[in-house]
N, C-alpha and C. Protein backbone atom coordinates (compact mmCIF):
# COMPACT_ATOMS: atom_id res chain seq x y z
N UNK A 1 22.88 -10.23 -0.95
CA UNK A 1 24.30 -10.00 -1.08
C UNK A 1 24.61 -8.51 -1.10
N UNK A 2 23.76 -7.62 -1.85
CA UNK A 2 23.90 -6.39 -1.83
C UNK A 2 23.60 -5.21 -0.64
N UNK A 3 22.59 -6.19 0.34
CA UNK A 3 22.44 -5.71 1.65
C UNK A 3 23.20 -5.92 2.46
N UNK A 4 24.14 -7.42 2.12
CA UNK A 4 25.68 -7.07 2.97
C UNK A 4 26.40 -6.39 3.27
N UNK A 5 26.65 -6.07 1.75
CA UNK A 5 27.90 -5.29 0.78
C UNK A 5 27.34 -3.41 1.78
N UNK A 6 26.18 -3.47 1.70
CA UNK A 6 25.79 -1.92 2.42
C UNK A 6 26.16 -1.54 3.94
N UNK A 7 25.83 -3.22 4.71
CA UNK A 7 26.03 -2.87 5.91
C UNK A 7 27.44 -3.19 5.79
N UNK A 8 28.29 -3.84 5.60
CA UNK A 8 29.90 -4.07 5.56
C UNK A 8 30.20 -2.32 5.38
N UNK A 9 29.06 -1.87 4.57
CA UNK A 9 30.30 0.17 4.41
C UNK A 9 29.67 1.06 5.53
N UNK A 10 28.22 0.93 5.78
CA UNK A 10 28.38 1.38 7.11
C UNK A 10 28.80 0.86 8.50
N UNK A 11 29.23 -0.42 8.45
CA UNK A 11 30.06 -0.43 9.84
C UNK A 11 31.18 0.01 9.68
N UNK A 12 32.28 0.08 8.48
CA UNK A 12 32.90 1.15 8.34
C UNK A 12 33.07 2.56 8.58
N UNK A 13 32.11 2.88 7.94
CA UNK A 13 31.65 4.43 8.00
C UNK A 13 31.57 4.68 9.64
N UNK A 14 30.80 3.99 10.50
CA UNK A 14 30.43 3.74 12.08
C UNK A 14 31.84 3.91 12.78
N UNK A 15 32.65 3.02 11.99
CA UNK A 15 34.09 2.96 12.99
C UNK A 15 34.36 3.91 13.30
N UNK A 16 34.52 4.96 11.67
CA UNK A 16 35.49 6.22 11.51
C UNK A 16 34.77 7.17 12.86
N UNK A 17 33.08 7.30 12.47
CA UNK A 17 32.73 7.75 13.60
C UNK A 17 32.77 8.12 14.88
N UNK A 18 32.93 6.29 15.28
CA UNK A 18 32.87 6.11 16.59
C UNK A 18 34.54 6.63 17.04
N UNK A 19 35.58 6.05 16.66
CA UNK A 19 36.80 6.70 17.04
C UNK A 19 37.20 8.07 17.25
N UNK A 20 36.86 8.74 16.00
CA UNK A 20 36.54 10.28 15.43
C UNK A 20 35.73 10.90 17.04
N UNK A 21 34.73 10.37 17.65
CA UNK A 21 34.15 10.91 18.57
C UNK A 21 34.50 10.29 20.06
N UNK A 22 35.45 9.69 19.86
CA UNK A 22 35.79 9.23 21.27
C UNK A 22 36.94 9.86 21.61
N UNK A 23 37.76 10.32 20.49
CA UNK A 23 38.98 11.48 20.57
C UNK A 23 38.48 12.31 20.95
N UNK A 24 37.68 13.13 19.76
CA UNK A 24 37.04 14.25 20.64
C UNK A 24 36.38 14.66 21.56
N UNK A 25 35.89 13.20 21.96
CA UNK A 25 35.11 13.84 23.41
C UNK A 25 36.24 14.12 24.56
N UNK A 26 37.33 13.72 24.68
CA UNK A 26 38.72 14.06 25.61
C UNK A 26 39.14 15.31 26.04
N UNK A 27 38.47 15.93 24.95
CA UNK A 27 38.69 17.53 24.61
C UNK A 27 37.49 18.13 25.92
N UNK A 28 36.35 17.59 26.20
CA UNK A 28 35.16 18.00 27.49
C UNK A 28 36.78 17.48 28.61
N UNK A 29 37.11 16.66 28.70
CA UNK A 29 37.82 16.50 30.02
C UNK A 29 38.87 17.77 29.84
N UNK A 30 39.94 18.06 28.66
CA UNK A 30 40.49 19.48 28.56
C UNK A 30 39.63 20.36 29.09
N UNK A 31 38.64 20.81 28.23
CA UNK A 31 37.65 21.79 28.70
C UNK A 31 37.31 21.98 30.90
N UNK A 32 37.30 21.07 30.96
CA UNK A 32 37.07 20.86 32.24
C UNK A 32 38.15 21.52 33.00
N UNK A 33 39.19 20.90 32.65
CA UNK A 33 40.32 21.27 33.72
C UNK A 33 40.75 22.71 33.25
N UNK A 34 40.77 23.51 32.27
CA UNK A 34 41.00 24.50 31.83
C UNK A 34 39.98 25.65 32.77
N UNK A 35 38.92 25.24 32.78
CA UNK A 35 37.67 26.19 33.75
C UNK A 35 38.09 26.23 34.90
N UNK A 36 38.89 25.08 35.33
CA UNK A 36 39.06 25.02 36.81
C UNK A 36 40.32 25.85 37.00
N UNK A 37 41.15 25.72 36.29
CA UNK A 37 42.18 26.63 36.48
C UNK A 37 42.08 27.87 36.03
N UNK A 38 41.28 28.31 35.68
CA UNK A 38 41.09 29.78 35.46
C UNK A 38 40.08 29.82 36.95
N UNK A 39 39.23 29.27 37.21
CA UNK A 39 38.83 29.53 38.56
C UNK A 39 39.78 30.02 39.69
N UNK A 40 40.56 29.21 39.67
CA UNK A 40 41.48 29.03 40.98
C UNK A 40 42.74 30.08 40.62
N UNK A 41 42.83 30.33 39.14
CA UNK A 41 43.66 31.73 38.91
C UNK A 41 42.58 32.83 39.32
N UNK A 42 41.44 32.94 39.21
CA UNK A 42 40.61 33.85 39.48
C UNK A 42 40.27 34.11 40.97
N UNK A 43 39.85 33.20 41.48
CA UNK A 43 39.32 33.42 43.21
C UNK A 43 40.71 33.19 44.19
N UNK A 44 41.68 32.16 43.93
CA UNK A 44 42.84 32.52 44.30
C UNK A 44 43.90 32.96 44.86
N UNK A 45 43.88 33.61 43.24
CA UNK A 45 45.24 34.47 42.75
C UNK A 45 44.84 35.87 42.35
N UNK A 46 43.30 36.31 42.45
CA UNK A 46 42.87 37.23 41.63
C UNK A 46 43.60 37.77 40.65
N UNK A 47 44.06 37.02 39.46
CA UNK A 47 44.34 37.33 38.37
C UNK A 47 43.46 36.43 37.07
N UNK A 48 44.00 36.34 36.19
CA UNK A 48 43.33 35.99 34.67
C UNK A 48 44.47 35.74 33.57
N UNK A 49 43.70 35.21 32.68
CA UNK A 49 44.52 34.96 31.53
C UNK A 49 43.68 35.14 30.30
N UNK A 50 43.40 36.30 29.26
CA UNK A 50 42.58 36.14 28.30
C UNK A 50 42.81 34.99 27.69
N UNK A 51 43.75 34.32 27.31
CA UNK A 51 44.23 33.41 26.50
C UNK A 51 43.53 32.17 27.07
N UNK A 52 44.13 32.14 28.44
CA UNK A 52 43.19 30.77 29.33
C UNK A 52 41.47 30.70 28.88
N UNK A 53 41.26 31.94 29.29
CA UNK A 53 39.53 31.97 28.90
C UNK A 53 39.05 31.93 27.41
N UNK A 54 39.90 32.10 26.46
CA UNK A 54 39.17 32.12 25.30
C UNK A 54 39.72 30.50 24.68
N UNK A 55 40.50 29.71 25.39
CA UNK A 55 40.81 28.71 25.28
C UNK A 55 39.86 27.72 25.81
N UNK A 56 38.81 28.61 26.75
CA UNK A 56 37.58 27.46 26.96
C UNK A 56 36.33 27.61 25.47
N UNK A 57 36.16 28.72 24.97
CA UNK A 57 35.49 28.14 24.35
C UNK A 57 35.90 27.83 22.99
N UNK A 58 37.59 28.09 22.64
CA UNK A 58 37.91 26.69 21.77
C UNK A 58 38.14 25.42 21.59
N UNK A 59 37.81 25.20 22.86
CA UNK A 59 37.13 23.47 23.27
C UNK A 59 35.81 23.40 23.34
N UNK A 60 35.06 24.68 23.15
CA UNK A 60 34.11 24.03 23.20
C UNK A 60 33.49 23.66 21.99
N UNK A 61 34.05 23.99 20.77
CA UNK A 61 33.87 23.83 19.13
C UNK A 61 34.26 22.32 19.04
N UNK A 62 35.70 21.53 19.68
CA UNK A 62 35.45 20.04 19.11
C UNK A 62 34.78 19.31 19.85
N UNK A 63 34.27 19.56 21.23
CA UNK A 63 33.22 18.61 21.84
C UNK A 63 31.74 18.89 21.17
N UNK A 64 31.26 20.33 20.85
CA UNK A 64 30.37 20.14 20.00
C UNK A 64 30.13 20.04 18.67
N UNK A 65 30.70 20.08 18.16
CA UNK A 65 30.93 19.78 16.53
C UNK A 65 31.36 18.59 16.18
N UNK A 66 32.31 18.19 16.66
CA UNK A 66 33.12 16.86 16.52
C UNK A 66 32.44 15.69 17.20
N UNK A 67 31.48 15.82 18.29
CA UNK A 67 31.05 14.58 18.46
C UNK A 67 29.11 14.60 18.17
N UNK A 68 28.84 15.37 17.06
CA UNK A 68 27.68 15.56 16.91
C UNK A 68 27.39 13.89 16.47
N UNK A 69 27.68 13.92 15.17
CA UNK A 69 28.33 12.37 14.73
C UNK A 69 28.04 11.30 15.18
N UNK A 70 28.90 11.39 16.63
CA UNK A 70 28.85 10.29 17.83
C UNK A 70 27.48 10.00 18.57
N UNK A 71 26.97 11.23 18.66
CA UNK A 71 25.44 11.56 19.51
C UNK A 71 24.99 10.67 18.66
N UNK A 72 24.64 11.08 17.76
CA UNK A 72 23.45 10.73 16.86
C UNK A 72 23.96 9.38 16.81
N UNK A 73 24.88 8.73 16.25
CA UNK A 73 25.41 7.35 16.16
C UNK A 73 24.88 6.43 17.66
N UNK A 74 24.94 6.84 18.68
CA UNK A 74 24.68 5.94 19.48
C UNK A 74 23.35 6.42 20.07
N UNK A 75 22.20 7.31 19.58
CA UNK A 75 20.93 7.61 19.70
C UNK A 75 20.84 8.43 20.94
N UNK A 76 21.77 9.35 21.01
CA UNK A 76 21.80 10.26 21.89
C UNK A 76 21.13 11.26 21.87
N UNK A 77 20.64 12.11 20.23
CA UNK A 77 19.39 12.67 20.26
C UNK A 77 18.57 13.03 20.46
N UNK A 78 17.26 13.63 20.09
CA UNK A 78 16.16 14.02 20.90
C UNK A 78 15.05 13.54 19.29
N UNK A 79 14.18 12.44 19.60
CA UNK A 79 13.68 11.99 18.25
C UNK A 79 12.13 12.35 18.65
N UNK A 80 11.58 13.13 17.64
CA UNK A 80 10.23 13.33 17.95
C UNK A 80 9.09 12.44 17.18
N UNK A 81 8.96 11.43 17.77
CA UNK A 81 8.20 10.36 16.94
C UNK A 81 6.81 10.13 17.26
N UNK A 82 6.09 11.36 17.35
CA UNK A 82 4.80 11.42 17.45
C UNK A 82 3.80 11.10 16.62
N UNK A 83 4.29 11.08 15.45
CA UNK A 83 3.47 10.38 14.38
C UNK A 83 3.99 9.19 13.62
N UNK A 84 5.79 9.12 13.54
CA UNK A 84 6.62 8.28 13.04
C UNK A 84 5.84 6.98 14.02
N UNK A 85 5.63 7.01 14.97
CA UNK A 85 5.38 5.54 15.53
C UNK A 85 4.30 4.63 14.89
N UNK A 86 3.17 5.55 14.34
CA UNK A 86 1.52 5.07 14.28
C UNK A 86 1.92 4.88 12.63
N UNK A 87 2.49 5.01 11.79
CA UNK A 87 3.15 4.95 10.66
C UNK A 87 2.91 3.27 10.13
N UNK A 88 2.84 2.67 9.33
CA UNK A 88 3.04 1.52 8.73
C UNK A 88 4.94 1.50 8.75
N UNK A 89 5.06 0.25 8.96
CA UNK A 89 6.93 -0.02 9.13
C UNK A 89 7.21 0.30 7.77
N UNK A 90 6.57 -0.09 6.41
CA UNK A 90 6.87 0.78 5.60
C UNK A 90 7.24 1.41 5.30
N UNK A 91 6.31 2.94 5.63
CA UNK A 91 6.31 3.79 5.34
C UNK A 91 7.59 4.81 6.03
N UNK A 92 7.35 4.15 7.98
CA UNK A 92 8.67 4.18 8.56
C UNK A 92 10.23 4.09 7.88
N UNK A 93 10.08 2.85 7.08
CA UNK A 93 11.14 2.84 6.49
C UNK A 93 11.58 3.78 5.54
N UNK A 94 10.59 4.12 4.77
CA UNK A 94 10.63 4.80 3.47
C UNK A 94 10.92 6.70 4.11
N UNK A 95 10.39 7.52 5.39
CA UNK A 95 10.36 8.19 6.01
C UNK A 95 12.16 8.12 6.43
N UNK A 96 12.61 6.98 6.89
CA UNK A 96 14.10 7.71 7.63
C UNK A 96 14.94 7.17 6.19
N UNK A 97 14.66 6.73 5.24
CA UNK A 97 15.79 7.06 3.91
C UNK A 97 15.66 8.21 3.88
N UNK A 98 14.50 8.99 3.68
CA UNK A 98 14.41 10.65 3.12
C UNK A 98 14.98 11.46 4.66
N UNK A 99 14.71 11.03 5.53
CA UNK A 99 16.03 11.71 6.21
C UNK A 99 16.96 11.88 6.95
N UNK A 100 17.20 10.19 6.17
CA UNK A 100 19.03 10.45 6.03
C UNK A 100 19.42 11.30 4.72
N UNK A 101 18.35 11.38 3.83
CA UNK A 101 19.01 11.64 2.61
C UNK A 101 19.20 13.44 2.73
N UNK A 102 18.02 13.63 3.99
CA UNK A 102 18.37 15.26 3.95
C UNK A 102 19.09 15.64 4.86
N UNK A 103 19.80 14.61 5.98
CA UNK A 103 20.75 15.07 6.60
C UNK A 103 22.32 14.90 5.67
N UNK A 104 21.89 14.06 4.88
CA UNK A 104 23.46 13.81 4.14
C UNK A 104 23.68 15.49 3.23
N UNK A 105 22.30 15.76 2.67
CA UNK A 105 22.36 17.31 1.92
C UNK A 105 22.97 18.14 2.76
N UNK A 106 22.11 18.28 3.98
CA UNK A 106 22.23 19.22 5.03
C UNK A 106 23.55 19.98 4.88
N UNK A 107 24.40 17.95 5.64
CA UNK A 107 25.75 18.23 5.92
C UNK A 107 26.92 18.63 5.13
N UNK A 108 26.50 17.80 3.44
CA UNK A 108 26.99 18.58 2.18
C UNK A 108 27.08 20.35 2.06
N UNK A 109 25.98 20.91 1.96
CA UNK A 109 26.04 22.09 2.18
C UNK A 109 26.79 22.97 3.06
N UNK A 110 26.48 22.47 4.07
CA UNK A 110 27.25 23.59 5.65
C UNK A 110 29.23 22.72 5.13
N UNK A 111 29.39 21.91 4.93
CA UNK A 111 31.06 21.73 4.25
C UNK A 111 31.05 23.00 3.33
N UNK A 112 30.26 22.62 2.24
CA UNK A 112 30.59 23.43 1.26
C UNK A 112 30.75 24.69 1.06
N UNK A 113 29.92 25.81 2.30
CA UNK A 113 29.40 26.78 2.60
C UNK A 113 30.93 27.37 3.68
N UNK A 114 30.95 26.50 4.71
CA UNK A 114 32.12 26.82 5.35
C UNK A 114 33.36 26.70 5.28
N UNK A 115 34.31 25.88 3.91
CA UNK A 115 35.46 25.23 3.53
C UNK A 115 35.91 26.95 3.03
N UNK A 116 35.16 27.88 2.63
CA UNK A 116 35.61 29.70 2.12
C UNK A 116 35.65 30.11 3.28
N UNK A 117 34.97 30.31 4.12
CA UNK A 117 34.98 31.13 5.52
C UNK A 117 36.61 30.24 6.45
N UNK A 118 36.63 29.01 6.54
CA UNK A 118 38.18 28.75 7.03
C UNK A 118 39.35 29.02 6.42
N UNK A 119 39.09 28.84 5.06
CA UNK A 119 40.25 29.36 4.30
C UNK A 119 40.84 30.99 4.10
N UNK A 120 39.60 31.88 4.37
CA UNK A 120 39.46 32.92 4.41
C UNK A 120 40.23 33.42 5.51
N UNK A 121 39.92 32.36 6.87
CA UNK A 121 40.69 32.95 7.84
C UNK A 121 41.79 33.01 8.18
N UNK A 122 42.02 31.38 7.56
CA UNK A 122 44.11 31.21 7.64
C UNK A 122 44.38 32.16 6.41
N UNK A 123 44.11 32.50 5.24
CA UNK A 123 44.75 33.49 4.67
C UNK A 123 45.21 34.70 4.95
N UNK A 124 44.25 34.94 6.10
CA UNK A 124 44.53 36.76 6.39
C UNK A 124 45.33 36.35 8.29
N UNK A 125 45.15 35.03 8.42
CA UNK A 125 45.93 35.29 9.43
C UNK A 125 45.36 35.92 10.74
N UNK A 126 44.31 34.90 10.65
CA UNK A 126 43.36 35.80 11.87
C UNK A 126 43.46 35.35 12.99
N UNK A 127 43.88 35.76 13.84
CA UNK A 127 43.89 35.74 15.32
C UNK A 127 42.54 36.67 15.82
N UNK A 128 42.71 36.36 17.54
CA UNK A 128 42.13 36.97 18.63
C UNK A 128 42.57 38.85 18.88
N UNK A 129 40.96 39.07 18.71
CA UNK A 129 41.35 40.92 18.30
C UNK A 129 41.65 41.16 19.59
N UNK A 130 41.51 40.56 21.16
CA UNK A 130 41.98 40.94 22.14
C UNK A 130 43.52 40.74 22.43
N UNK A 131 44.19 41.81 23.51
CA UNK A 131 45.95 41.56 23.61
C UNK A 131 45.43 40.50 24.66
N UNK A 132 46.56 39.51 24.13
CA UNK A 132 47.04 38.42 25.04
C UNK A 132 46.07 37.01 24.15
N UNK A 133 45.08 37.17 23.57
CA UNK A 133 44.25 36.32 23.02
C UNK A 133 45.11 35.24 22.28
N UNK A 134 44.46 34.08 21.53
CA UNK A 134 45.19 33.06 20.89
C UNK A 134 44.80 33.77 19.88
N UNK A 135 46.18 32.76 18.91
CA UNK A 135 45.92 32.97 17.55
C UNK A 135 45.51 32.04 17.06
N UNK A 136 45.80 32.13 15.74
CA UNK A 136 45.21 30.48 14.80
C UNK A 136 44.24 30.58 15.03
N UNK A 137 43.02 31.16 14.76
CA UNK A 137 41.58 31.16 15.06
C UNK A 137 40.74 30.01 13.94
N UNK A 138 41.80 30.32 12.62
CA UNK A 138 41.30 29.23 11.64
C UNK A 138 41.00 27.92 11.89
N UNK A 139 42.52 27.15 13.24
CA UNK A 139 41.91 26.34 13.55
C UNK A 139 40.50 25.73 14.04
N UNK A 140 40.10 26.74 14.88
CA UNK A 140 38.69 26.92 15.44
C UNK A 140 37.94 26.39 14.64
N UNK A 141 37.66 27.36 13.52
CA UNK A 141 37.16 27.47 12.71
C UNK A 141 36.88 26.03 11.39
N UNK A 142 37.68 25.43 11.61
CA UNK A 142 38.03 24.46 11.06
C UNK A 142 37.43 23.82 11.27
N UNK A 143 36.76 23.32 12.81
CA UNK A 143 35.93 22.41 12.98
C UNK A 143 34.86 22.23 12.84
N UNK A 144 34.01 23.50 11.86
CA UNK A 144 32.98 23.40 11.46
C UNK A 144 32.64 22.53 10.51
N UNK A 145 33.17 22.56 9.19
CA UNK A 145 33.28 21.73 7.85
C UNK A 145 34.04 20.18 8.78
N UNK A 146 34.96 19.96 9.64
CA UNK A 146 35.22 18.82 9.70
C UNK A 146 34.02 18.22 10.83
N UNK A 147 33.32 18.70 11.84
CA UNK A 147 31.90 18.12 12.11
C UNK A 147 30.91 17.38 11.62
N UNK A 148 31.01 18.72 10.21
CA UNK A 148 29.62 18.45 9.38
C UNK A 148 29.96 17.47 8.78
N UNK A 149 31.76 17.04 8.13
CA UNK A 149 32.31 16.27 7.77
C UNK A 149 31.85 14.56 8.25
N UNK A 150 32.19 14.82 9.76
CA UNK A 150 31.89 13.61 10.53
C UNK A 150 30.17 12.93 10.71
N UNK A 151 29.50 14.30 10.28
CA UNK A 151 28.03 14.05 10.58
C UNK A 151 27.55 13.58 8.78
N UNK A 152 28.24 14.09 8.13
CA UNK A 152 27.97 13.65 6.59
C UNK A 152 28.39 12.08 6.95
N UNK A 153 29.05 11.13 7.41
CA UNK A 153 30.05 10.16 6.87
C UNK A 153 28.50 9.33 7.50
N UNK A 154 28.19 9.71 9.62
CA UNK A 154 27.29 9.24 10.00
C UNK A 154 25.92 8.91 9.59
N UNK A 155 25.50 9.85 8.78
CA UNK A 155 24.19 10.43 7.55
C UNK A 155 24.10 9.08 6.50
N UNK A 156 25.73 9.16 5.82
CA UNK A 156 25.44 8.18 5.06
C UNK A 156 25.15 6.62 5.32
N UNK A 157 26.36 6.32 6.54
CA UNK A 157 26.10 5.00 7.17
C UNK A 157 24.59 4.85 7.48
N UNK A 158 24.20 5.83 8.13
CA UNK A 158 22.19 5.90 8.50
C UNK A 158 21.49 5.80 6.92
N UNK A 159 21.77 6.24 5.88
CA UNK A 159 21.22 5.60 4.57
C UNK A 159 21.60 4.87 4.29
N UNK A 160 22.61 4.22 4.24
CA UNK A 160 23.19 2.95 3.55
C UNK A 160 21.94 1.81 4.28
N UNK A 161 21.83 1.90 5.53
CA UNK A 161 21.48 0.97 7.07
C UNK A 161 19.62 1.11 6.83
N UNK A 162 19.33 2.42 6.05
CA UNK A 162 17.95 2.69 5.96
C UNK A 162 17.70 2.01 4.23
N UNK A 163 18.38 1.79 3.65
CA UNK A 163 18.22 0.96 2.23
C UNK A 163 18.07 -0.51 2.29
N UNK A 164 18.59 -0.75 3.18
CA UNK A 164 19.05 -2.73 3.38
C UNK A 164 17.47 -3.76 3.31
N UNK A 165 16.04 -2.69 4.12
CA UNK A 165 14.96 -2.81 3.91
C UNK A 165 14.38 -3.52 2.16
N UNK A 166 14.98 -2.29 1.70
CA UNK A 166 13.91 -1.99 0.39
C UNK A 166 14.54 -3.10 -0.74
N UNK A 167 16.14 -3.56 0.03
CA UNK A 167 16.54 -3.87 -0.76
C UNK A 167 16.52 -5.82 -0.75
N UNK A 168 15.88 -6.12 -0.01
CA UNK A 168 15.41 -7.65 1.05
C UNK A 168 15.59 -7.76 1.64
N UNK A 169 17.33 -6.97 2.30
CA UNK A 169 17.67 -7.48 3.67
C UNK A 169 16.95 -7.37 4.73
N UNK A 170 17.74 -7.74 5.72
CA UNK A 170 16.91 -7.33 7.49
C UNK A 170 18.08 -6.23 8.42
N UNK A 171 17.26 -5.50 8.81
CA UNK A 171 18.45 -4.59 9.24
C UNK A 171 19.15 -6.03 10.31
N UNK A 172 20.57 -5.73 11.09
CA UNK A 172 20.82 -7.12 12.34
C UNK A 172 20.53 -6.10 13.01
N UNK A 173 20.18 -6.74 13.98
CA UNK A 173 19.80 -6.45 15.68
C UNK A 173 20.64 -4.87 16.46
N UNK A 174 21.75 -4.64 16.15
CA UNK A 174 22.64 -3.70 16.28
C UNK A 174 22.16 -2.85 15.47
N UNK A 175 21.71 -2.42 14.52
CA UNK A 175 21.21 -1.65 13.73
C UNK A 175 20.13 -1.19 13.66
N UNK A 176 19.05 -1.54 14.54
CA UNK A 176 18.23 -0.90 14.70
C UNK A 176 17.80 0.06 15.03
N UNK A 177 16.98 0.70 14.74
CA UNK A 177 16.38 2.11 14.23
C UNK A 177 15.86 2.60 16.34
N UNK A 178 15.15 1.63 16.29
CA UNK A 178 14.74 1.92 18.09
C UNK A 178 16.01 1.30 19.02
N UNK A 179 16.88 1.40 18.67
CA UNK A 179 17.69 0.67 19.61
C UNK A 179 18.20 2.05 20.59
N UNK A 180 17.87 1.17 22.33
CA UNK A 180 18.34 2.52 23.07
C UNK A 180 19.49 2.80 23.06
N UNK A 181 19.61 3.82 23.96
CA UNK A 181 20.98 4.76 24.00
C UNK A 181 21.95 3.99 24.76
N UNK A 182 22.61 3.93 24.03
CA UNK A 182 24.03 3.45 24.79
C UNK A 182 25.15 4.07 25.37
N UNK A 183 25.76 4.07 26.82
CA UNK A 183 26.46 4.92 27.39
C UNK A 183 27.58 4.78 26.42
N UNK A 184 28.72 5.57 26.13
CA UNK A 184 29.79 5.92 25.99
C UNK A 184 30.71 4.76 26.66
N UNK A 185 30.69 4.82 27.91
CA UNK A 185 31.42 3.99 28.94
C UNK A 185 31.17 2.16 28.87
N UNK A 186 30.03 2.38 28.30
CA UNK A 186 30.01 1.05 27.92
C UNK A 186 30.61 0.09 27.55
């Protein structure tokens, strides 16, 4: 009953995820069309826009930050299981509680560490030191702690999902630890 009660909060936790990273991945199709039009302002029109260009790589903070989360959620990753395989399932098991439990720290920390550095920046009002640049840089900035945010929530659903073991359950079939990668488009 209590291995229910765990997976019932990480498919929760999963939802917030999965939505959370399907917004933000929209932001790579922004990103996209933004390059192209600075291209075609560039080869052209031979002109520019600082603003246009520094607007590519503030897209590029919520496609990578914001869908770290998502990666990892649908085993997009890079898992080095060179010794994890030859392991007793056990011990396997007992191996990805400890780290989920140090990605959940991880992600605790880098919030905690970066929630002064954003606040720091909307206080003073920091913009782009170049003329013509964007402002609101805090926003930017913002998406660090809300990443780590999204990768903390994923961390925990991956412990909750890595306890269900120890605790009698059976992970279901969807939850598995080797389960391949699943497209997006899917």
């Amino acid at each position: 009953m209590f291995a229910s009660r765990l997976e019932s909060a990480a498919r929760f936790l999963d939802f917030v995820v999965e939505h959370s990273g399907r917004l933000a991945s929209w932001t790579g199709f922004a990103l996209v069309c933004v390059m192209a039009f600075n291209v075609l302002l560039r080869y052209l029109f031979h002109t520019g826009s600082v603003a246009m260009q520094e607007l590519e790589w503030h897209l590029m903070a919520p496609v990578s930050l914001l869908c770290i989360a998502y990666a990892i959620k649908h085993e997009g990753h890079v898992r080095v299981d060179i010794l994890y395989g030859r392991l007793p399932v056990r011990a396997q098991q007992g191996l990805e509680v400890a780290s989920c439990l140090v990605a959940v720290a991880f992600a605790a920390i880098i919030i905690k560490l970066s929630i002064g550095y954003v606040l720091q920046s909307y206080m003073i009002g920091e913009k782009s030191p170049d003329p013509g640049g964007l402002p609101y840089r805090f926003i930017l900035k913002a998406m660090i702690p809300l990443g780590f945010l999204l990768l903390l929530v994923q961390s925990l659903a991956a412990t909750l999902r890595s306890l269900i073991p120890f605790l009698g359950g059976e992970l279901p079939p969807a939850a598995q630890p080797d389960k391949p990668f699943e497209h997006a488009a899917e």
